[in-house]
Protein backbone atom coordinates (compact mmCIF):
# COMPACT_ATOMS: atom_id res chain seq x y z
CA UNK A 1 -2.93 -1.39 52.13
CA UNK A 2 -1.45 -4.28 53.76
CA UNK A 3 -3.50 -7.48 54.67
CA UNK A 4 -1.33 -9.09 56.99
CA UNK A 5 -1.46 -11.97 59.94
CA UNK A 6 -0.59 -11.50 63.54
CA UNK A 7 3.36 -11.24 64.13
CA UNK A 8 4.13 -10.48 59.94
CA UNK A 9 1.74 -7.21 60.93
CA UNK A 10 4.01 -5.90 63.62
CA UNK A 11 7.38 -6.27 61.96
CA UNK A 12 6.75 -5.16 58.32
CA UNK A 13 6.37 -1.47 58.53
CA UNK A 14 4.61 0.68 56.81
CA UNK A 15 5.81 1.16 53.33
CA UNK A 16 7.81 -1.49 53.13
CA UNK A 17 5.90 -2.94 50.66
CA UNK A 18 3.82 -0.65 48.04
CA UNK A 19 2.09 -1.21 44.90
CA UNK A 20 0.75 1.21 42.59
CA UNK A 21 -1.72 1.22 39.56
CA UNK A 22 -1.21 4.25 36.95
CA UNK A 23 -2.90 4.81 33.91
CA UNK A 24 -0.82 6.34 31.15
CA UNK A 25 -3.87 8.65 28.97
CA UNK A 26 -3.10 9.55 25.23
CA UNK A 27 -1.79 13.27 25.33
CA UNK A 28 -3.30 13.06 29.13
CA UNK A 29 -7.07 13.70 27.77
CA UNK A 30 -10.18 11.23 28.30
CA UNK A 31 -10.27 8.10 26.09
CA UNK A 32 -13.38 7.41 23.90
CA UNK A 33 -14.48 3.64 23.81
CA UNK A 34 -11.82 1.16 22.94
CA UNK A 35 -9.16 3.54 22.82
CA UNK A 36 -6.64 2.04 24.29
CA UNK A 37 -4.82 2.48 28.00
CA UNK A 38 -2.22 1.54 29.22
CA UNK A 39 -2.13 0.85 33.17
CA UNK A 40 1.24 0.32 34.56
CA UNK A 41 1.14 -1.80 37.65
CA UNK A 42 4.57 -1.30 39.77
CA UNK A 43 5.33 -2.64 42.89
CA UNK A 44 8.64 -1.47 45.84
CA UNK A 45 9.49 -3.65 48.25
CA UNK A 46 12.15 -3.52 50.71
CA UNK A 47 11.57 -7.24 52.02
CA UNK A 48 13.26 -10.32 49.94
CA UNK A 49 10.56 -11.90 47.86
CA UNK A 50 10.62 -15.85 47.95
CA UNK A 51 7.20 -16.40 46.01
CA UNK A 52 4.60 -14.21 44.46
CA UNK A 53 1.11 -13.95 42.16
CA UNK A 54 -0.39 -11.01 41.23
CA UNK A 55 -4.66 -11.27 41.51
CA UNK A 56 -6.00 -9.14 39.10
CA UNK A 57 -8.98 -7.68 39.30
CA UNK A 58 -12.68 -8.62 36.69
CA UNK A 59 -12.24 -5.41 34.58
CA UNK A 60 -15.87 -6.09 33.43
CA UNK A 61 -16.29 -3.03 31.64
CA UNK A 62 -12.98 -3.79 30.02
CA UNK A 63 -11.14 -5.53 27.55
CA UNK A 64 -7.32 -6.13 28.31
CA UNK A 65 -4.13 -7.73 27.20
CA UNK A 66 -0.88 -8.00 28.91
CA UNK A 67 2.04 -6.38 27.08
CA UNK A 68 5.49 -8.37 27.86
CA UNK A 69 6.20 -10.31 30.86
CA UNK A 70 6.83 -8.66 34.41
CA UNK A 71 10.29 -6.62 34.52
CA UNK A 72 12.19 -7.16 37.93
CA UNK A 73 15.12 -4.68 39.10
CA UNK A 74 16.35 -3.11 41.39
CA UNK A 75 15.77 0.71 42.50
CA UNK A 76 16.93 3.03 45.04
CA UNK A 77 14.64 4.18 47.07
CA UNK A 78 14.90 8.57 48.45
CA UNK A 79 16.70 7.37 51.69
CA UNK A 80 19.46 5.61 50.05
CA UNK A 81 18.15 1.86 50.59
CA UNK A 82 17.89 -0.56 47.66
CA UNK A 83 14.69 -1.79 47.01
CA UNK A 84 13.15 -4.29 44.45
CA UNK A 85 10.82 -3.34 41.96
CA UNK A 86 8.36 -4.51 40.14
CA UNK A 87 6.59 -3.67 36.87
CA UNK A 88 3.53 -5.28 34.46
CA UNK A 89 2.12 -3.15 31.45
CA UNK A 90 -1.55 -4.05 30.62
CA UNK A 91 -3.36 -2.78 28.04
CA UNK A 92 -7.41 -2.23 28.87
CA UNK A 93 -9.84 -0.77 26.24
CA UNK A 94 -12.84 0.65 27.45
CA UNK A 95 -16.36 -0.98 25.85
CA UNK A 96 -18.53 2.22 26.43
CA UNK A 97 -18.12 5.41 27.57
CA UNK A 98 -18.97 6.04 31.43
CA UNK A 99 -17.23 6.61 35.18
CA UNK A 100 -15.63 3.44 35.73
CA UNK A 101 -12.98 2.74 38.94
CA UNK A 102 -10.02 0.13 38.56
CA UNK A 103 -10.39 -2.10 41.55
CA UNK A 104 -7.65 -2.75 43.83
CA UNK A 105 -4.77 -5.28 42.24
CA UNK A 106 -3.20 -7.42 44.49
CA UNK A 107 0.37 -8.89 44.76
CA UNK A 108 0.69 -11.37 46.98
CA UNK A 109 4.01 -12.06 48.73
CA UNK A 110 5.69 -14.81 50.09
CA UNK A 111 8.55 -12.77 52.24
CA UNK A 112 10.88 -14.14 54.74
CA UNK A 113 10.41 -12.51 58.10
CA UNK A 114 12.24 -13.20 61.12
CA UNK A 115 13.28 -16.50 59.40
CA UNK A 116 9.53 -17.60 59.00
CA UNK A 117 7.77 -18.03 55.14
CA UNK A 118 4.82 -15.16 55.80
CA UNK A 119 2.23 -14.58 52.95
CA UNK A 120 1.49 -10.66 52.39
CA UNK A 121 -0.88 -8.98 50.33
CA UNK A 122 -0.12 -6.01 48.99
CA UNK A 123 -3.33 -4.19 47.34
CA UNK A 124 -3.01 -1.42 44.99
CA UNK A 125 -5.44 1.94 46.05
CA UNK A 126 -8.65 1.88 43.43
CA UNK A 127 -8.34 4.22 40.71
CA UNK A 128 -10.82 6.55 38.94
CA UNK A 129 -11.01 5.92 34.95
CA UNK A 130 -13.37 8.22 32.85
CA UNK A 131 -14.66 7.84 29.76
CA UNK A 132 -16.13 10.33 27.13
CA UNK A 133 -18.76 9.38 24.98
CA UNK A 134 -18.16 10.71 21.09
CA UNK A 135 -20.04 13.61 19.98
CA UNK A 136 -18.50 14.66 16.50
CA UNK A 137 -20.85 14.10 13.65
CA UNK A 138 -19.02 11.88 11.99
CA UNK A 139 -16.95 8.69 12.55
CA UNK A 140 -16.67 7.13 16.23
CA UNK A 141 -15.98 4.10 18.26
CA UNK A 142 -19.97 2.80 17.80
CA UNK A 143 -19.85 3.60 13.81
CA UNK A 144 -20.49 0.47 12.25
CA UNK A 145 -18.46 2.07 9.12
CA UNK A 146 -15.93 3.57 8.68
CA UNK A 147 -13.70 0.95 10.59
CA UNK A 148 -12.62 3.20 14.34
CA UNK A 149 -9.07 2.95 14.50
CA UNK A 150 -7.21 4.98 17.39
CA UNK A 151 -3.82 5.12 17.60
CA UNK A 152 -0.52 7.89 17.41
CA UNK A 153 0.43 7.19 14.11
CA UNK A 154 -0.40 4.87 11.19
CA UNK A 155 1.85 4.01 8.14
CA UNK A 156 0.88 2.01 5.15
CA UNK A 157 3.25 0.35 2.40
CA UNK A 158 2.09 -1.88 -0.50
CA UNK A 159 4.24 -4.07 -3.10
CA UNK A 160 3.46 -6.06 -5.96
CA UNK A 161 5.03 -8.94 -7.79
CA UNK A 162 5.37 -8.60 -10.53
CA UNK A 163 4.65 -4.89 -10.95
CA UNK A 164 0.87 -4.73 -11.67
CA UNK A 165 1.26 -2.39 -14.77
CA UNK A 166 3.33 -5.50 -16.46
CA UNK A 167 0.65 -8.20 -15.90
CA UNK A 168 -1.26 -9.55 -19.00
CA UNK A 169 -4.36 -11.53 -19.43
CA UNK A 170 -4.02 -14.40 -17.87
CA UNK A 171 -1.23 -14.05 -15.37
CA UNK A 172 -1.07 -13.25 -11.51
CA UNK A 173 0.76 -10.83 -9.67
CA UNK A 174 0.42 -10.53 -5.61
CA UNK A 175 -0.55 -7.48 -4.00
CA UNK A 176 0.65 -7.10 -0.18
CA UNK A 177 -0.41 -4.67 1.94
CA UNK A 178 0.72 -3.91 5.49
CA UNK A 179 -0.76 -1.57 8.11
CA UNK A 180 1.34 -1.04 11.28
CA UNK A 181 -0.48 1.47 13.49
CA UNK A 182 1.14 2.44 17.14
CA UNK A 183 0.00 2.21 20.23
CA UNK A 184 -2.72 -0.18 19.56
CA UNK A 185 -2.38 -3.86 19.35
CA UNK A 186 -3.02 -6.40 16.35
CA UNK A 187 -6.74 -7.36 17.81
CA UNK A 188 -7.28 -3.66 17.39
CA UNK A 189 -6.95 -3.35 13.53
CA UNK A 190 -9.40 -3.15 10.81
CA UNK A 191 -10.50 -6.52 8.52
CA UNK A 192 -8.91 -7.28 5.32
CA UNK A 193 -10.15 -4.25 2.74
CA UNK A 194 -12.05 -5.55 -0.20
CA UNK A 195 -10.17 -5.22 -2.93
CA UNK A 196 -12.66 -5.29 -5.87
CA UNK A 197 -13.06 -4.23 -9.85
CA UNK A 198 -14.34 -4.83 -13.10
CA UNK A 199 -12.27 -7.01 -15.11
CA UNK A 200 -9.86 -8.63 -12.44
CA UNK A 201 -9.97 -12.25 -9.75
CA UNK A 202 -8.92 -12.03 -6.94
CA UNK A 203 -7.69 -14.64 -4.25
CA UNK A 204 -7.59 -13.50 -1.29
CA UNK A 205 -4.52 -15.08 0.83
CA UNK A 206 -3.84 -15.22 4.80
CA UNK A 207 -3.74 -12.25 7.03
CA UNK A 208 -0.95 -12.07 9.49
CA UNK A 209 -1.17 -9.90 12.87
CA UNK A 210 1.44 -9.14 15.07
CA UNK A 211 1.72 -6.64 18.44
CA UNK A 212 5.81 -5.58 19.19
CA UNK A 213 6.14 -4.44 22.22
CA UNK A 214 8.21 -1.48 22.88
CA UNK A 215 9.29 0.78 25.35
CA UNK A 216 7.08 3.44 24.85
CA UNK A 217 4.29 0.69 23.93
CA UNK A 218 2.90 -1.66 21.70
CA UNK A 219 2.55 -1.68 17.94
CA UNK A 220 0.14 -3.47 15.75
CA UNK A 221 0.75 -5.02 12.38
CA UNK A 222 -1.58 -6.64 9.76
CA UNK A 223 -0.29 -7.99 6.93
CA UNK A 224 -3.06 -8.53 4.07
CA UNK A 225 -2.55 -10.36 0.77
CA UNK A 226 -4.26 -11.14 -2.69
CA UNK A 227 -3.32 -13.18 -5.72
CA UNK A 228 -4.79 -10.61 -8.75
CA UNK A 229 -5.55 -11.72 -12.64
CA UNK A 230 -6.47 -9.60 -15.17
CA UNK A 231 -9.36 -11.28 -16.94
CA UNK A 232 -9.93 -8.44 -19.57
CA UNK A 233 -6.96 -7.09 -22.15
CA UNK A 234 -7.98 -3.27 -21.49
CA UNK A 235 -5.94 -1.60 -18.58
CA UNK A 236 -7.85 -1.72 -15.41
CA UNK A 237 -7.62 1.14 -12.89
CA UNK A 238 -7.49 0.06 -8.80
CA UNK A 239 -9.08 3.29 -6.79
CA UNK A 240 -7.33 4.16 -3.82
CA UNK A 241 -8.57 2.26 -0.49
CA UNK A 242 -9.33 4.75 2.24
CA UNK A 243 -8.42 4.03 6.11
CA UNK A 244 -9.85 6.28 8.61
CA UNK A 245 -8.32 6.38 11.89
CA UNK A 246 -8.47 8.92 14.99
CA UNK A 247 -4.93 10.63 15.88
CA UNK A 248 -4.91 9.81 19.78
CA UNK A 249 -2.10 12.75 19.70
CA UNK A 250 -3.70 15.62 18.02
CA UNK A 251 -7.02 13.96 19.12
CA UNK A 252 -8.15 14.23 15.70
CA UNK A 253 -9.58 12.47 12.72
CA UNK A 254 -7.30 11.78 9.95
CA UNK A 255 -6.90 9.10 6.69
CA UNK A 256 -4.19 6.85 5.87
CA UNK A 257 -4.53 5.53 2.02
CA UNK A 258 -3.53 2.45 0.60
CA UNK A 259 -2.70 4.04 -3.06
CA UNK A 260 -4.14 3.95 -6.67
CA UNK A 261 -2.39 1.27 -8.56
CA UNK A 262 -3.58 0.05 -12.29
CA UNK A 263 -3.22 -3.27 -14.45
CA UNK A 264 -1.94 -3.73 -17.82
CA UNK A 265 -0.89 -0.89 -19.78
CA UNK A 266 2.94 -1.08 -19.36
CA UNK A 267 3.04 2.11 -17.62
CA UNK A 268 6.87 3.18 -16.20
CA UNK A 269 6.93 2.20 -12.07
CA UNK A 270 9.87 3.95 -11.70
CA UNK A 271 10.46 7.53 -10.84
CA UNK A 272 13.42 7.92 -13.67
CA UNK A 273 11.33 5.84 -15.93
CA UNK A 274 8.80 8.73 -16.07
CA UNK A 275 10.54 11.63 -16.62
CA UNK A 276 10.03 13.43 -19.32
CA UNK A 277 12.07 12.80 -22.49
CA UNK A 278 14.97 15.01 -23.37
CA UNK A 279 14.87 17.18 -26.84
CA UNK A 280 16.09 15.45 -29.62
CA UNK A 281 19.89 15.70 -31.09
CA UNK A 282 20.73 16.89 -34.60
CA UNK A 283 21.80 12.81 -34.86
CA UNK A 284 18.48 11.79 -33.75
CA UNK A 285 16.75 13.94 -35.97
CA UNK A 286 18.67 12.88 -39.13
CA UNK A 287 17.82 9.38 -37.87
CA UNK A 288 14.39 9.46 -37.90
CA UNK A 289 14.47 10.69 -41.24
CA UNK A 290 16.29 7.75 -42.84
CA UNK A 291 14.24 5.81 -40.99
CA UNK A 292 10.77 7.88 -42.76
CA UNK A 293 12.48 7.13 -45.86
CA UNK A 294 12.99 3.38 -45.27
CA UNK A 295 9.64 2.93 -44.27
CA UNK A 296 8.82 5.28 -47.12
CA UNK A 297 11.01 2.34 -49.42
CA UNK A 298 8.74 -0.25 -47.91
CA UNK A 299 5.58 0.65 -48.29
CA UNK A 300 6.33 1.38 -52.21
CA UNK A 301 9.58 -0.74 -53.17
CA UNK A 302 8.21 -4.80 -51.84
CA UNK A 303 6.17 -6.46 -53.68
CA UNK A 304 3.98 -10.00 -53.13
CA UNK A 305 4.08 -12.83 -55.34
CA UNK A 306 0.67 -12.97 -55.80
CA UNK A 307 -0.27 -15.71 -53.31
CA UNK A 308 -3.22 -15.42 -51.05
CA UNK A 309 -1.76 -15.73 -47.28
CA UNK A 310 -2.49 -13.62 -44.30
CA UNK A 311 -0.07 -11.34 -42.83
CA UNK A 312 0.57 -9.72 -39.19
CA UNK A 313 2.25 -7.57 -37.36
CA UNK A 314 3.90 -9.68 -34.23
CA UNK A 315 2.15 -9.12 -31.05
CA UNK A 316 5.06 -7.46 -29.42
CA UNK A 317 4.82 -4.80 -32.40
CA UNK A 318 1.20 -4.63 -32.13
CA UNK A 319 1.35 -3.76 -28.07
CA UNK A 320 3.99 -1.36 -28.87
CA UNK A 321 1.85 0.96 -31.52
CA UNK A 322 -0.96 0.69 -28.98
CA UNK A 323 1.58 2.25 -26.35
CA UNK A 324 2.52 5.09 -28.39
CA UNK A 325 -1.30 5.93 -29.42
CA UNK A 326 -2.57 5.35 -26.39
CA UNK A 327 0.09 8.17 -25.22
CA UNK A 328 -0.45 10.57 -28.23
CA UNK A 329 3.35 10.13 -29.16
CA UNK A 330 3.30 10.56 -33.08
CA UNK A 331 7.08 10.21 -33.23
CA UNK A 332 7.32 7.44 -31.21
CA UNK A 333 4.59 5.76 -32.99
CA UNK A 334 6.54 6.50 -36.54
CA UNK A 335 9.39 4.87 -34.81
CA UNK A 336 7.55 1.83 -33.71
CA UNK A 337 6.39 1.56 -37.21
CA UNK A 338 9.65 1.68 -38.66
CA UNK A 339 10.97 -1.34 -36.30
CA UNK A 340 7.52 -3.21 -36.90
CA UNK A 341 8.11 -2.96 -40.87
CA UNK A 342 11.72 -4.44 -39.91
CA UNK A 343 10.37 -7.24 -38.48
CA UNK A 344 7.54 -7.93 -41.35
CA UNK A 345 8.84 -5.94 -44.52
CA UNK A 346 5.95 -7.99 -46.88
CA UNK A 347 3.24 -6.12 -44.58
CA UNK A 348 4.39 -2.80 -46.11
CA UNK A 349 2.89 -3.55 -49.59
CA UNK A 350 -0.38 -4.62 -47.95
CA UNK A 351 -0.49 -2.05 -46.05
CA UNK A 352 -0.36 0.25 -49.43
CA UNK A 353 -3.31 -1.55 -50.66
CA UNK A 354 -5.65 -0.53 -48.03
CA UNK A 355 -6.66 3.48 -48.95
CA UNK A 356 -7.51 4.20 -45.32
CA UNK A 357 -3.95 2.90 -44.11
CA UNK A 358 -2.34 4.41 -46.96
CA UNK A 359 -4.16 8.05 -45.95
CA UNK A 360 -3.24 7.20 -42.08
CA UNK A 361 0.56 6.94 -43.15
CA UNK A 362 0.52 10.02 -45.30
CA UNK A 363 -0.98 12.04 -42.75
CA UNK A 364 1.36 10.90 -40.10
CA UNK A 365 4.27 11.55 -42.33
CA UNK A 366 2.81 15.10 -43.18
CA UNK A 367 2.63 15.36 -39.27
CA UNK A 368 6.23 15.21 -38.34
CA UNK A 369 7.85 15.91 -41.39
CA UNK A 370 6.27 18.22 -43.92
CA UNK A 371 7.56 21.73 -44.43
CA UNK A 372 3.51 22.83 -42.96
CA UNK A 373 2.23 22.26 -39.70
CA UNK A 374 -0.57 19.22 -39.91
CA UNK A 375 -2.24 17.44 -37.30
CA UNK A 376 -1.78 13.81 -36.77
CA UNK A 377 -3.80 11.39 -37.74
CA UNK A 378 -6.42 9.32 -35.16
CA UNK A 379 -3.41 7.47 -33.85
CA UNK A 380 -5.74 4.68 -32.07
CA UNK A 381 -7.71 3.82 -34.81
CA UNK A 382 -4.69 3.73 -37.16
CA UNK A 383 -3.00 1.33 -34.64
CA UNK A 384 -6.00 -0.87 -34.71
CA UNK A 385 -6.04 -0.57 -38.40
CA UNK A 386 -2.10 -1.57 -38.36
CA UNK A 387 -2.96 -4.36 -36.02
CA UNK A 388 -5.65 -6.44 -38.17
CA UNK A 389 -4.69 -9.49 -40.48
CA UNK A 390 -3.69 -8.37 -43.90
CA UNK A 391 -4.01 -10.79 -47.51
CA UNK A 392 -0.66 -10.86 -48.80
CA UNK A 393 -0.73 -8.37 -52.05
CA UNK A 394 -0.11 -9.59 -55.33
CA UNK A 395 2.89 -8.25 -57.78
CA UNK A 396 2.02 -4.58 -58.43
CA UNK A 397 3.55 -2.12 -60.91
CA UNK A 398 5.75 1.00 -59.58
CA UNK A 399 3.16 3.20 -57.66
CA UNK A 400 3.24 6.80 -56.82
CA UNK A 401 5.36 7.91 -54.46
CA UNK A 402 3.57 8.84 -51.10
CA UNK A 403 5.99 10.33 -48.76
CA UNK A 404 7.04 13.77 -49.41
CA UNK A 405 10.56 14.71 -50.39
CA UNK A 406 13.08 15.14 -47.90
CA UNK A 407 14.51 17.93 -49.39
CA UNK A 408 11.21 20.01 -49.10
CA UNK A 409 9.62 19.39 -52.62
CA UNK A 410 6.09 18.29 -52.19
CA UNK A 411 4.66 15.50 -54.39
CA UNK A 412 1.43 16.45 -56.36
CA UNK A 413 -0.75 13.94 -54.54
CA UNK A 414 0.01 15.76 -51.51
C-alpha cells in the first residue's frame, strides 16, 4: 500500500517500496497467552532514503518490546537490482487467548524523487494472529502458581561461597542462583524463589535481569542471590526448588530444578572427594594396630596427679569423632581416637574411669580387632560420651589390661 501525493504517485512504481510484517510462531503452532512472538518487520526499497520513522501500530491486546536496533543493508532483489533493506525484531506477548489482527505498520519515507524531498508511506498488509486458550489440567498462562514460564530451553546453575557443607554456626556463605531461559526476555522470568528452612537466616540480596539478543532471538537471565547463616549446630538439609516451565519446542510441560544442597556436616563437594575408599594395604593394616596398642598404652599406662581440673577433647577432635559416627565408620572413628589421645594423652586415664567409656572402647576394639566377629558399639552416643568434660583422675595403681592381645590371646575380662 502506498499513500502517496500527486506527482511522487506517478513516478514511484509499484513495488518500489514494500514492507512486510511476519510473525515467527514457536515450532509454527498457536501461542497460548504471553508466549512470546516474534514479528519481524522488513522493509525493500529501491528509492534512496533521506529520512524515515516507522509508526507503529496500539497492539492493545499486546505487550511488546523491541529486540536490538533496526539493521540496514543492502539486498539484491530477483531482477538483479540492488535494493535497501530494512529490518526491526519486536517481541509481542499475547494477554489472552482470542483472534486478534496486527494492524498495518507504517514506514514513512523521505525519498528523493526527481530532485524533490517527497514523504511516502509505506504500510505493511494487516496480519491475522491467533491465540489458543489452555486446556490441560494442570499449569497454564492464568495459573496463579506454579510460575508460567514458556520458552525453548531453560538451564539453571547455582554456586556457593564458601561451600555450604563447610559453614558453621555463625558464619555466612552466599548462595547464587542464575536462570537463563531462551527465547523469552528478562521481564518474562519468574520472582526470586523463597529460599526457606528451619535453622538458617537468610538475606536476601539484589536480583539482576538481563535480555541478549541473538540471532535466532533473545535470551533472558535472572540472577538471584542470598547471604545464608546457620543458626543451629545440627546439619540442615535445603530441598530442591522446583521451576516449571512449558517447552515452546516440544510444546510440552517440563521442570528445571535448582538442586538439593545441605549446611554443616563437612560433607565431600567434590566428585573424587566421594569416592569410595580403596581396601586397605598390609602397611595400613599393621598401622592401625600399633596405633590400637598405643591407644591401648594410654588408656592404661598415664596417670593424674591427683588434682581436680577438667579435661577435653579439642573441638577439632570432637567434630572429627562426630564425622566418623555420624558415617558408621568404626575404623575411622578408632583412628580419630588415636590422633585425639595424641593431642590430649591425660584424657586417656579419665576416660578409663568412666565404666560406660571404658565398655564403649572395649567393644570397639573387639569390633575391628578381635579374632570373633562383634558388632560395634553405638558409635554416636560413644562420641558424645568422648566429647563431654572429664575431672582429671587421680594417681591410680596398674589396672587390668583392656585391649585384647595382638597376638590372638584373649584377656579373661573379655
Amino acid at each position: 500500500m502506498l499513500l502517496v501525493s500527486g506527482r511522487a504517485n506517478a513516478e514511484i512504481a509499484p513495488g518500489d517500496l514494500t514492507l512486510t510484517v511476519t510473525p515467527e510462531r514457536n515450532g509454527n503452532a498457536t501461542p497460548f497467552s504471553r508466549e512470546m512472538v516474534l514479528l519481524r518487520i522488513r522493509g525493500v526499497y529501491r528509492q534512496p532514503i533521506l529520512l524515515e520513522e516507522v509508526i507503529q501500530p496500539s497492539l492493545a491486546n499486546f505487550s511488546w518490546t523491541q529486540l536490538g536496533r533496526d539493521a540496514w543493508s543492502k539486498t539484491r532483489l530477483p531482477d538483479g537490482q540492488v535494493a535497501i533493506a530494512f529490518d526491526r525484531v519486536i517481541a509481542i506477548f499475547p494477554h489472552h487467548p482470542g483472534d486478534f489482527t496486527i494492524e498495518p505498520f507504517i514506514h514513512r519515507l523521505t525519498v528523493n524523487e526527481g530532485g524533490q524531498r517527497v514523504v511516502v508511506d509505506v504500510a505493511s498488509p494487516p496480519v491475522s494472529l491467533p491465540v489458543a486458550p489452555w486446556t490441560k489440567p494442570t499449569g497454564g498462562p492464568d495459573a496463579k502458581e506454579p510460575w508460567w514460564l514458556p520458552a525453548k530451553d531453560v538451564t539453571i546453575t547455582d554456586s556457593w561461597s564458601p561451600d555450604p557443607e563447610t559453614v558453621k554456626l555463625g558464619e555466612t556463605t552466599r548462595r547464587i542462583v542464575t536462570i537463563e531461559a531462551q527465547g523469552l526476555v528478562a521481564e518474562g522470568l519468574p520472582p526470586r524463589p523463597i529460599l526457606r528452612t528451619r535453622g538458617i537466616l537468610t538475606f536476601a540480596g539484589p536480583v539482576t535481569r538481563e535480555t541478549v539478543v541473538t540471532p535466532t532471538g533473545p535470551v533472558a537471565r535472572a540472577t538471584y542471590q542470598w547471604d545464608v547463616r546457620p543458626a543451629v549446630t545440627e546439619v540442615i538439609p535445603l530441598d530442591a526448588i522446583v521451576i516449571p516451565w512449558f517447552d515452546t519446542v516440544s510444546r510440552t510441560l517440563r521442570e528445571a530444578e535448582i538442586p538439593a544442597r545441605q549446611i554443616g556436616g563437612g560433607l565431600p563437594d567434590r566428585e573424587e572427594d566421594a569416592k569410595p575408599i580403596a581396601p586397605a594395604s598390609t602397611l595400613v593394616v599393621v598401622a592401625a594396630a600399633l596405633g590400637a596398642f598405643g591407644l591401648g598404652l594410654a588408656l592404661i599406662g598415664f596417670g593424674g596427679n591427683g588434682r581436680a581440673q577438667r579435661l577435653r577433647l579439642p573441638a577439632k577432635s570432637r567434630r572429627a569423632l562426630a564425622r566418623a559416627a555420624a558415617a558408621g565408620d568404626a575404623a575411622a572413628f578408632r583412628t580419630q581416637l588415636g590422633s585425639a589421645l595424641q593431642a590430649a594423652p591425660d584424657l586417656g586415664p579419665a576416660w578409663r574411669t568412666d565404666p560406660r567409656i571404658a565398655t564403649g572402647l572395649d567393644a570397639l576394639d573387639r569390633s575391628l580387632y578381635g579374632r570373633v566377629d562383634s558388632p560395634p558399639p553405638d558409635l554416636p552416643a560413644l562420641a558424645r560420651l568422648l566429647a563431654r568434660p572429664m575431672a582429671r583422675s587421680a594417681t591410680a595403681g596398674p589396672a587390668t589390661p583392656r585391649l585384647s592381645a595382638l597376638d590372638g590371646r584373649t584377656n579373661a575380662t573379655n
